[in-house]
Protein backbone atom coordinates (compact mmCIF):
# COMPACT_ATOMS: atom_id res chain seq x y z
CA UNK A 1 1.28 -13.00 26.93
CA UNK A 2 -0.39 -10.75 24.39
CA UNK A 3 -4.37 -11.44 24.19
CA UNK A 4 -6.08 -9.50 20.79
CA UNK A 5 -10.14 -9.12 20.53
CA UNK A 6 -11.11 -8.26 17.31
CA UNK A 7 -14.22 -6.32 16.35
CA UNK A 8 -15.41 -5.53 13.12
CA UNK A 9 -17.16 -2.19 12.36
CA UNK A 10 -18.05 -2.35 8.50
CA UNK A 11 -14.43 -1.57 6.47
CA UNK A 12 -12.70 -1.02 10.31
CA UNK A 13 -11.25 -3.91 12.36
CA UNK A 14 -10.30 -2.89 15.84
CA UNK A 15 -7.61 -5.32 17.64
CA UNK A 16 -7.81 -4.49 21.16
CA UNK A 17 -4.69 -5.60 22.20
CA UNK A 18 -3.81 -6.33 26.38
CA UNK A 19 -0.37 -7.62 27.73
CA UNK A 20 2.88 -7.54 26.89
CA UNK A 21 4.34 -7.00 23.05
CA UNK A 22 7.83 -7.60 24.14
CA UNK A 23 9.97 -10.43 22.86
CA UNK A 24 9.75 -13.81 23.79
CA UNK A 25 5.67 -13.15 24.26
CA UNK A 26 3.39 -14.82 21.80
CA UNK A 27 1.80 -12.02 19.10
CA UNK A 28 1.02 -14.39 16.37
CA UNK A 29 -2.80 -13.57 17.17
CA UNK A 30 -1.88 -10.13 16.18
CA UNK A 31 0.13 -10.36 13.26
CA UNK A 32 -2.33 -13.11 11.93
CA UNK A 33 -4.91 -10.71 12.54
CA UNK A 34 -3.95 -7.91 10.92
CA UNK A 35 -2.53 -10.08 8.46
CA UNK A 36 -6.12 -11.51 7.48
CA UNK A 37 -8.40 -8.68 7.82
CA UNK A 38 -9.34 -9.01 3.78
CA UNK A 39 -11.45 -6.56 2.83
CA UNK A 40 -10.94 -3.92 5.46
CA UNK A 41 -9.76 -0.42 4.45
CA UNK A 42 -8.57 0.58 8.28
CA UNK A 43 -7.05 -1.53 10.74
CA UNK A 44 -7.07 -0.15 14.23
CA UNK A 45 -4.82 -1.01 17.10
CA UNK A 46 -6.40 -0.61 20.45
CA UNK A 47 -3.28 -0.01 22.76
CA UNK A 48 -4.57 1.02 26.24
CA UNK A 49 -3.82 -2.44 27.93
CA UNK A 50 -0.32 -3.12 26.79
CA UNK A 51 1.74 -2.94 29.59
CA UNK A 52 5.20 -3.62 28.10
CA UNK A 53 6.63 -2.77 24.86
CA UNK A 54 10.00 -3.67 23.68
CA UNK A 55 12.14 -3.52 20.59
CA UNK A 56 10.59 -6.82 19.46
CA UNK A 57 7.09 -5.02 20.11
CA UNK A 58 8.30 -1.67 18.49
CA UNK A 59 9.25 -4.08 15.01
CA UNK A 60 5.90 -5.67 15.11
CA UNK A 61 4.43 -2.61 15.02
CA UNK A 62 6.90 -1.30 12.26
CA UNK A 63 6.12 -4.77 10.03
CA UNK A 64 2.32 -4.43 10.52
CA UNK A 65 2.12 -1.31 9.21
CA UNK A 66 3.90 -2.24 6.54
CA UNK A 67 2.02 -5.16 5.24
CA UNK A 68 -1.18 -3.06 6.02
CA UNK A 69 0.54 -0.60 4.04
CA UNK A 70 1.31 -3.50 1.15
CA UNK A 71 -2.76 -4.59 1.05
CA UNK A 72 -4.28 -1.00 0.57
CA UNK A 73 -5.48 -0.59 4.42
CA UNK A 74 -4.14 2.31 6.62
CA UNK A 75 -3.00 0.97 10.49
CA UNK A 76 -3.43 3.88 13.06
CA UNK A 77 -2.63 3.28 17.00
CA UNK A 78 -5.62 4.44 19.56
CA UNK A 79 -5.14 4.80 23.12
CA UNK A 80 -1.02 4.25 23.55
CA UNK A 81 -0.03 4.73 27.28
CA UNK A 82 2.04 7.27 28.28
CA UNK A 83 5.01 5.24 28.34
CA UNK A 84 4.31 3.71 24.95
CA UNK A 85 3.47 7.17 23.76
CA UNK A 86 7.59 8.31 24.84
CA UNK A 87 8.90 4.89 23.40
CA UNK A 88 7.49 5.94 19.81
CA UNK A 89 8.86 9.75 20.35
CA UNK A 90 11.81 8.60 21.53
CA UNK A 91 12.45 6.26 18.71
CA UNK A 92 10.72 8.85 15.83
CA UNK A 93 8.06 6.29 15.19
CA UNK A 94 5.80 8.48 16.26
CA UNK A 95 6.50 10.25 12.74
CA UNK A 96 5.55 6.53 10.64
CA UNK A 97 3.14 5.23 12.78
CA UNK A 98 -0.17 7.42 13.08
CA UNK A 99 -2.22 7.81 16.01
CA UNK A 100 -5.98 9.27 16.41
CA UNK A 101 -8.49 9.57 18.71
CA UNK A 102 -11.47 7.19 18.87
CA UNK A 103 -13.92 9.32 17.82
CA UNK A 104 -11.54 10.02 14.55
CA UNK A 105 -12.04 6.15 13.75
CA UNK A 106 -15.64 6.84 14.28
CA UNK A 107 -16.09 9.66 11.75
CA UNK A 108 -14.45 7.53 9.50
CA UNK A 109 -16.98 5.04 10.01
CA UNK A 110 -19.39 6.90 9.55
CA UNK A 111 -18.59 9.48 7.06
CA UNK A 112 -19.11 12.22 8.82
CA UNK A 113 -15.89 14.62 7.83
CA UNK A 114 -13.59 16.59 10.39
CA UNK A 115 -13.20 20.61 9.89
CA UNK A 116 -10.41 19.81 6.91
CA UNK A 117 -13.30 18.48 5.18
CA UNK A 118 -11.48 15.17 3.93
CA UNK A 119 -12.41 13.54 7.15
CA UNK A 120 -8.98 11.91 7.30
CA UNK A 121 -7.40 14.16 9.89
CA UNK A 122 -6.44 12.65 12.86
CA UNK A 123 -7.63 14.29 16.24
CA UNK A 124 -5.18 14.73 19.32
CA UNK A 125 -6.07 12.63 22.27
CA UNK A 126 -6.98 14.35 25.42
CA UNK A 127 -4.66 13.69 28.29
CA UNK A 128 -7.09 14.23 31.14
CA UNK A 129 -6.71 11.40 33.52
CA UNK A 130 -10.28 10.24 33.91
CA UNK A 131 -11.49 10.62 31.07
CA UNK A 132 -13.21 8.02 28.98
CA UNK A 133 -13.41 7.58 24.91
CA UNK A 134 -16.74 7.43 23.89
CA UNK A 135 -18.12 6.55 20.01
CA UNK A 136 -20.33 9.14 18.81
CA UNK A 137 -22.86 7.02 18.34
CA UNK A 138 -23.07 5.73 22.26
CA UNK A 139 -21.98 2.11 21.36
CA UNK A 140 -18.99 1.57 23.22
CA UNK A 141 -16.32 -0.09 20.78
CA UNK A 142 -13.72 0.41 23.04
CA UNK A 143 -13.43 2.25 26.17
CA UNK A 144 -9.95 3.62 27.80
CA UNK A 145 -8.84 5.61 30.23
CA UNK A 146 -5.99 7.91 29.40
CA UNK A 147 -2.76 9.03 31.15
């Protein structure tokens, strides 16, 4: 089963999403999410606790971009696992669907801009194994350890 936590951080909506996005698994809560998050310009999917994506998981991703695409928000991926990080390279979703760093959705939060100066650039995701995303700010939004 696919659980989703939302938290709202002024024009960002972060789904942290745990479980399985596979098919045959329940991720209406997601796609209703996403799918109601009026007035938001940038939907983030928190995907450090997904333990299984399939196909099925892979299209939901695919159609949620696109109807975040549709209603003038951007969706970007945080925090993919390893595995889920191959599945997208493997398929060349990697190339459609974007994914940043934490502290990327922060700056955009906040307005602070990256060395491009548009603030829009994403930042690659460190791949040490212990360590922890933390917002700029010291509230913890969401926390994740990375492969």
């Amino acid at each position: 089963m696919l659980k989703v936590t939302v938290r709202n951080r002024g024009e960002i909506a972060v789904f942290r999403c745990m479980g399985r996005m596979v098919a045959g698994e329940d991720t209406r809560a997601l796609w209703d999410g996403v799918r109601h998050a009026d007035g938001k310009r940038l939907v983030v999917l928190d995907l450090a606790e997904v333990d299984a994506l399939d196909a099925a998981g892979l299209g939901l991703l695919v159609f949620l971009h696109t109807s975040a695409s549709i209603g003038g928000m951007e969706l970007k991926l945080i925090n993919p696992t390893h595995r889920t990080r191959k599945l997208l390279a493997l398929t060349n979703l990697d190339s459609v669907l974007e994914i940043c760093s934490p502290q990327d959705v922060e700056w955009r939060r906040s307005g602070v801009r990256t060395r491009g100066g548009s603030g829009a650039e994403s930042l690659s995701v460190r791949q040490k194994s212990d360590e922890h995303h933390r917002l700029l700010n010291g509230d913890t939004l969401f926390s994740a350890v990375l492969p």
